[in-house]
N, C-alpha and C. Protein backbone atom coordinates (compact mmCIF):
# COMPACT_ATOMS: atom_id res chain seq x y z
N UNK A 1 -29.66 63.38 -134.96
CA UNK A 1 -31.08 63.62 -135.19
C UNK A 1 -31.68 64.35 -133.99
N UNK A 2 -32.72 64.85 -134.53
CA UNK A 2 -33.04 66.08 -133.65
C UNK A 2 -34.62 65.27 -132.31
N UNK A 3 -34.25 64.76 -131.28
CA UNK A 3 -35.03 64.31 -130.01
C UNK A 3 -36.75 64.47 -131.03
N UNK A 4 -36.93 65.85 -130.63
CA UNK A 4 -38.46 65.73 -131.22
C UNK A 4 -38.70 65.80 -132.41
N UNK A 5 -38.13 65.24 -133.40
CA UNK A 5 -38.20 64.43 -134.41
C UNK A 5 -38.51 63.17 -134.60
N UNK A 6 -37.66 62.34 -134.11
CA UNK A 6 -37.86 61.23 -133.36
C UNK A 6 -38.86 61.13 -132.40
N UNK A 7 -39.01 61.42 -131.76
CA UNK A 7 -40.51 61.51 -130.69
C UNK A 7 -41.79 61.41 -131.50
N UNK A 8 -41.62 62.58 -132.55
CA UNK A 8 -42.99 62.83 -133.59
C UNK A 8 -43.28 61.92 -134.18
N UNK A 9 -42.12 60.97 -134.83
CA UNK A 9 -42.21 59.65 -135.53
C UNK A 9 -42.94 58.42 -134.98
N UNK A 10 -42.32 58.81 -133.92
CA UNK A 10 -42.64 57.29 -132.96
C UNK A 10 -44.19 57.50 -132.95
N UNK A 11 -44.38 58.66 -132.41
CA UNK A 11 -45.86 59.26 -132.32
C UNK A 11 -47.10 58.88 -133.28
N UNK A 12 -46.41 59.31 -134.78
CA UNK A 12 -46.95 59.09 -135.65
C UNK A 12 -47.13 57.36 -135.80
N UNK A 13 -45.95 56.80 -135.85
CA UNK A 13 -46.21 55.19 -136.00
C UNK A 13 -46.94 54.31 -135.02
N UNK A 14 -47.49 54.93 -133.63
CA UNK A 14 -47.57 54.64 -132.64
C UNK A 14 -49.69 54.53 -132.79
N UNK A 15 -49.76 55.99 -133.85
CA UNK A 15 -50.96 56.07 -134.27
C UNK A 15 -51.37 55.26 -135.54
N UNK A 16 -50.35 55.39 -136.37
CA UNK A 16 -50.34 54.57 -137.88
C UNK A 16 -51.02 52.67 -136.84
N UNK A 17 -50.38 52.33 -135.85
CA UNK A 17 -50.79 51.09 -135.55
C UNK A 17 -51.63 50.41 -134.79
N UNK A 18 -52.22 51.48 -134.07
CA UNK A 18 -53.60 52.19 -133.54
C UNK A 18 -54.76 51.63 -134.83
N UNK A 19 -54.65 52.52 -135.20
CA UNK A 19 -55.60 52.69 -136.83
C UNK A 19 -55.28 51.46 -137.59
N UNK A 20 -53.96 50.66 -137.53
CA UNK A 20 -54.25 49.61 -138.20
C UNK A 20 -55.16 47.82 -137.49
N UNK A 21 -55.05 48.38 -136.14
CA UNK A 21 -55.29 47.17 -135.02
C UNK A 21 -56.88 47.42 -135.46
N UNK A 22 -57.52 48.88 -135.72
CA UNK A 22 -59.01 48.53 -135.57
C UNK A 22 -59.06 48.02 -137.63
N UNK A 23 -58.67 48.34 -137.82
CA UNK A 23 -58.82 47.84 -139.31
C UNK A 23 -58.79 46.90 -139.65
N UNK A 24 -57.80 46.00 -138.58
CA UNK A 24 -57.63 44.30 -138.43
C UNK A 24 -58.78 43.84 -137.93
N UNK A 25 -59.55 43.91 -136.62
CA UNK A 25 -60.59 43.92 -136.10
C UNK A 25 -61.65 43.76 -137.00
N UNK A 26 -61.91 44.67 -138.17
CA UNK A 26 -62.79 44.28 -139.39
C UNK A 26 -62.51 43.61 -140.57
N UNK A 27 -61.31 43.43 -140.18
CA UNK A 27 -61.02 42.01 -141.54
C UNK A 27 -61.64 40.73 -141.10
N UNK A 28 -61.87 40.31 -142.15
CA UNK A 28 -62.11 38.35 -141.49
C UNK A 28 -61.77 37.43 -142.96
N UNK A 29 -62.04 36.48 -142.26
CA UNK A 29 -61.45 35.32 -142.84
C UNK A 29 -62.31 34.35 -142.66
N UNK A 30 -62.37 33.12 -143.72
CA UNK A 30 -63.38 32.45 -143.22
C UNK A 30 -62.81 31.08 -143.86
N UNK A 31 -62.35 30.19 -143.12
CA UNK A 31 -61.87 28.92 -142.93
C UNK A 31 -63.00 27.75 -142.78
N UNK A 32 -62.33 26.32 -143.50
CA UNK A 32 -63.22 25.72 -143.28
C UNK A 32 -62.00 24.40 -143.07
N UNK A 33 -62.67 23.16 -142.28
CA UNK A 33 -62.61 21.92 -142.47
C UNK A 33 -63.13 21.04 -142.31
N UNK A 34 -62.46 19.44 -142.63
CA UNK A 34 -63.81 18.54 -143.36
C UNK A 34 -64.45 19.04 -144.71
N UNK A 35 -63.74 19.08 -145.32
CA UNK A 35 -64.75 19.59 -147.08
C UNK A 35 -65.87 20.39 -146.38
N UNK A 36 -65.51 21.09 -145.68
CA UNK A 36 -66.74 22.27 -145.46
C UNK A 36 -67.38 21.76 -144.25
N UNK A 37 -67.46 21.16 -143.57
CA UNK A 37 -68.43 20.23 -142.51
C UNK A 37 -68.25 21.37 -141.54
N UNK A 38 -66.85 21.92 -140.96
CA UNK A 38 -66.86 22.97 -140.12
C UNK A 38 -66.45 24.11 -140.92
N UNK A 39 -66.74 25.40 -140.84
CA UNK A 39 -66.27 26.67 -140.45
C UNK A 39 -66.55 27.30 -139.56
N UNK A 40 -65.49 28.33 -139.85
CA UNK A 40 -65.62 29.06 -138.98
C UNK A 40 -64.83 30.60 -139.67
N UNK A 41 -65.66 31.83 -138.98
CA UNK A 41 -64.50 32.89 -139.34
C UNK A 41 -64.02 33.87 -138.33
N UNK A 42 -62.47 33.91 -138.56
CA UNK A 42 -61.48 34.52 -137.72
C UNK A 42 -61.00 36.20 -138.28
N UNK A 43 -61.18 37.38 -137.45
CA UNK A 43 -60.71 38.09 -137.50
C UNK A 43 -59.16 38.73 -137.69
N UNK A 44 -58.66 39.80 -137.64
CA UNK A 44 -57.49 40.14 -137.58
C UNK A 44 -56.66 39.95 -136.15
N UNK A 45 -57.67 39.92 -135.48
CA UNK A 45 -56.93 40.05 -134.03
C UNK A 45 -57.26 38.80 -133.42
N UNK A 46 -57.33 37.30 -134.13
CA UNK A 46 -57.14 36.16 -133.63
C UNK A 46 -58.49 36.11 -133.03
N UNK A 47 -59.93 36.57 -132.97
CA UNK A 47 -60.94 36.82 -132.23
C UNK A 47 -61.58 35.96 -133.59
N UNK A 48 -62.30 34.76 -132.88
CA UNK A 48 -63.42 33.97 -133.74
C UNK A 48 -64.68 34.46 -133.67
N UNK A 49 -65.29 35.05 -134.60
CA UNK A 49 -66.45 35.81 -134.65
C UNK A 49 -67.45 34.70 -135.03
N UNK A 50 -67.54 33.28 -135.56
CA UNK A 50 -68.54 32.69 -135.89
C UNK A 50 -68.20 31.13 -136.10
N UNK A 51 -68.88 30.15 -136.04
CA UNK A 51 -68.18 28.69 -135.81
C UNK A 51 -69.66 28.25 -136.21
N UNK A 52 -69.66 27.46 -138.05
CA UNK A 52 -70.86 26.90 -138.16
C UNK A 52 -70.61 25.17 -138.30
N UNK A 53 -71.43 23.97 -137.74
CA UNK A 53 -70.74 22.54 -137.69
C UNK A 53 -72.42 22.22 -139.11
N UNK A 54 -71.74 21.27 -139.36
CA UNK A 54 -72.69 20.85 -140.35
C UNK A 54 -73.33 19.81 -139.46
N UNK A 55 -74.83 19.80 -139.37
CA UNK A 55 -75.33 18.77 -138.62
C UNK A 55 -75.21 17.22 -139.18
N UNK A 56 -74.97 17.27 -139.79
CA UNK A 56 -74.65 15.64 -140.29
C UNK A 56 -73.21 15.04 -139.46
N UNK A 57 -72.42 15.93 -139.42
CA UNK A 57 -70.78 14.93 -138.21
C UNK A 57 -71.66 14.97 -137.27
N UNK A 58 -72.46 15.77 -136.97
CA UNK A 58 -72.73 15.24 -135.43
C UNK A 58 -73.10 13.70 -134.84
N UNK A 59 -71.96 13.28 -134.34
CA UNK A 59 -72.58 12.06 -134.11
C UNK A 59 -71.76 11.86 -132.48
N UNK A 60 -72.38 11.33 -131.54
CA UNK A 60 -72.51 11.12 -130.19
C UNK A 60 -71.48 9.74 -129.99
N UNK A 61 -71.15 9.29 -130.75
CA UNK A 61 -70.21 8.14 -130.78
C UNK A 61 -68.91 8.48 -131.59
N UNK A 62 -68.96 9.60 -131.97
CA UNK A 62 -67.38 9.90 -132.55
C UNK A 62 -67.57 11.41 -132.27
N UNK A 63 -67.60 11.66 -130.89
CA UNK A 63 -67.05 13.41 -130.95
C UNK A 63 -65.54 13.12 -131.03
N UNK A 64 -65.14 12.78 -131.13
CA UNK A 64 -63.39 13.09 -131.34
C UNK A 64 -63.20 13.84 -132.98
N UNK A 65 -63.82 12.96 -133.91
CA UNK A 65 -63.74 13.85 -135.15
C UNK A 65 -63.67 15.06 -135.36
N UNK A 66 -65.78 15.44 -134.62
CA UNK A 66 -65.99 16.75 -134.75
C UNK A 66 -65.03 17.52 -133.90
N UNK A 67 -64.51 16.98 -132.60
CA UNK A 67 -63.38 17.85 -132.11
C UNK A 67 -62.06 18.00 -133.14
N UNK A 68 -61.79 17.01 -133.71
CA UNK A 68 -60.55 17.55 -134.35
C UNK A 68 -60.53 18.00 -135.48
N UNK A 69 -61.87 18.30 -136.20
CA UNK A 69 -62.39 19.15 -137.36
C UNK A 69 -62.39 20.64 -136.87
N UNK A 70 -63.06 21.14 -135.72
CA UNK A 70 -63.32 22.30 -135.25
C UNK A 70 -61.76 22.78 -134.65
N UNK A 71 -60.63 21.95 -133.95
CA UNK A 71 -59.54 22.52 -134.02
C UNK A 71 -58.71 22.66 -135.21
N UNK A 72 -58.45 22.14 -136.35
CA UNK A 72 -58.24 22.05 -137.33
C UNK A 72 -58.40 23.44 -138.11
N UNK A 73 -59.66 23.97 -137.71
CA UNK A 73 -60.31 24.90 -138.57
C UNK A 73 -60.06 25.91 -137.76
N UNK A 74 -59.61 26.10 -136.39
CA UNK A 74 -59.59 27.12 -135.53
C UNK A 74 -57.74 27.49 -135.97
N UNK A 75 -57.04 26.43 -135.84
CA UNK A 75 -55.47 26.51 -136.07
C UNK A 75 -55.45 26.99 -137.50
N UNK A 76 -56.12 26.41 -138.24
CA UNK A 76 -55.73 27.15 -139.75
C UNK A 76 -56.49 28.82 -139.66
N UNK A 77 -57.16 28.56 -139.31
CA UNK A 77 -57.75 30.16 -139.16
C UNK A 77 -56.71 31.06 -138.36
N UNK A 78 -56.42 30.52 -137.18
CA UNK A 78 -55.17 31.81 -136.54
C UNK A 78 -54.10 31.83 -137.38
N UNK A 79 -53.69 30.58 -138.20
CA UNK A 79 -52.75 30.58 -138.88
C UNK A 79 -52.61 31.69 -139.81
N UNK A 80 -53.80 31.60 -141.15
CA UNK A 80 -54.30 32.68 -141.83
C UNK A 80 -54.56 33.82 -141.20
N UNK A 81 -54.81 34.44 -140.48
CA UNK A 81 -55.06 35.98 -139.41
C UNK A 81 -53.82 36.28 -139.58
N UNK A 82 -53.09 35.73 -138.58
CA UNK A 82 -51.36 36.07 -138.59
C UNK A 82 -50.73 36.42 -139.63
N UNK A 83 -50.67 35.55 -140.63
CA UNK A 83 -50.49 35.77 -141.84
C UNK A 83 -50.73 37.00 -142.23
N UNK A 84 -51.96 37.41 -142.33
CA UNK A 84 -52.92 38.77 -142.84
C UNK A 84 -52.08 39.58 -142.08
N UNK A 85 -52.00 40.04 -140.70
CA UNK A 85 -51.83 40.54 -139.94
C UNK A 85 -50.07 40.72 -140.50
N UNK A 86 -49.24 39.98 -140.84
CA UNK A 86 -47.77 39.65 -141.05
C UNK A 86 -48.11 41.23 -141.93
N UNK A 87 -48.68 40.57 -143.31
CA UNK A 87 -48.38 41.49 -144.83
C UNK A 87 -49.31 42.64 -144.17
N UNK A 88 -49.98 43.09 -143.39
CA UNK A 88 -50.57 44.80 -143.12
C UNK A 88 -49.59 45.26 -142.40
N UNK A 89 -48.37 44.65 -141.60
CA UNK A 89 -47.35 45.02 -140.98
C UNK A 89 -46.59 45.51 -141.76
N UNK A 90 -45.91 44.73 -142.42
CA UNK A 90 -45.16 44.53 -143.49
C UNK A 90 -45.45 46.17 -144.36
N UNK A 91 -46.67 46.03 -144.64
CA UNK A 91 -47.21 47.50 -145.58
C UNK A 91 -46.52 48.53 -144.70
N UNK A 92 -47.00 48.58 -143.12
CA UNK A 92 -46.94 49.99 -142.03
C UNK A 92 -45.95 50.25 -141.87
N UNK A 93 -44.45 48.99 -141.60
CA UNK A 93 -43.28 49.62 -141.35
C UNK A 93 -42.42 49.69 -142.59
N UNK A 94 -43.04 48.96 -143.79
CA UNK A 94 -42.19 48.98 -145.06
C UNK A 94 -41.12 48.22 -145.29
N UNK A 95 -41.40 46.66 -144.74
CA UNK A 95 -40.29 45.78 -144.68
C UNK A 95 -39.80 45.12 -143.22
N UNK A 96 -39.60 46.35 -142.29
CA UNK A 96 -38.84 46.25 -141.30
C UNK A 96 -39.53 45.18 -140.23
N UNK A 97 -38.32 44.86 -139.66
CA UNK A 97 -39.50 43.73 -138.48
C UNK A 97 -39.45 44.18 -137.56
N UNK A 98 -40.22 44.67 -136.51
CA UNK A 98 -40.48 45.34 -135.20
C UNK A 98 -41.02 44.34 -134.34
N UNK A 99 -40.14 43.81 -133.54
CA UNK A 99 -40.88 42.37 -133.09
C UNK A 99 -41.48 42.78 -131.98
N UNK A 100 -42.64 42.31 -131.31
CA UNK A 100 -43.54 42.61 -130.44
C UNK A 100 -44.48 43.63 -130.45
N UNK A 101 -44.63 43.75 -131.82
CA UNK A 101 -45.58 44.83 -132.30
C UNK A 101 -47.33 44.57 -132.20
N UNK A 102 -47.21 42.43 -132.20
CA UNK A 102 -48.51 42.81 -132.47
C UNK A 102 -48.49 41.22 -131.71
């Protein structure tokens, strides 16, 4: 294979993932836990853009809950991103796994 062929490719895919990182950036997702008590929504790039608590958990004698509602909802949310983020990969290289891509 011909060097700047290969070069051009890389080039090209190098931009193809460029253009897909800001496209991730405007995806979101919007997770909840506690039957809704917390959300929150998570972008493509693992970036939490918004975290709403329902004022009713709030209670001063059990923050442990509301803490482990709001992590709950933060872990399933990166969980889901990644995910997202997996299948727009998946689309760009067409299967292949390119590990440390993202």
């Amino acid at each position: 294979m011909d060097m700047k062929f290969l070069m051009k490719q890389a080039q090209q895919m190098q931009k193809k993932m460029e253009e897909m990182k800001e496209q991730l950036a405007q995806k979101e997702i919007k997770v909840a836990s506690g039957g809704g008590m917390v959300e929150l929504v998570i972008n493509g790039q693992q970036e939490i853009k918004e975290i709403k608590i329902d004022p009713d958990i709030i209670d001063p004698e059990d923050k442990e809950m509301l803490e482990d509602l709001v992590l709950a909802a933060v872990n399933e949310g990166v969980r889901q991103s990644k995910e997202m983020v997996n299948e727009e990969m998946s689309k760009l290289t067409g299967g292949m796994n390119l590990p440390g891509m993202f």
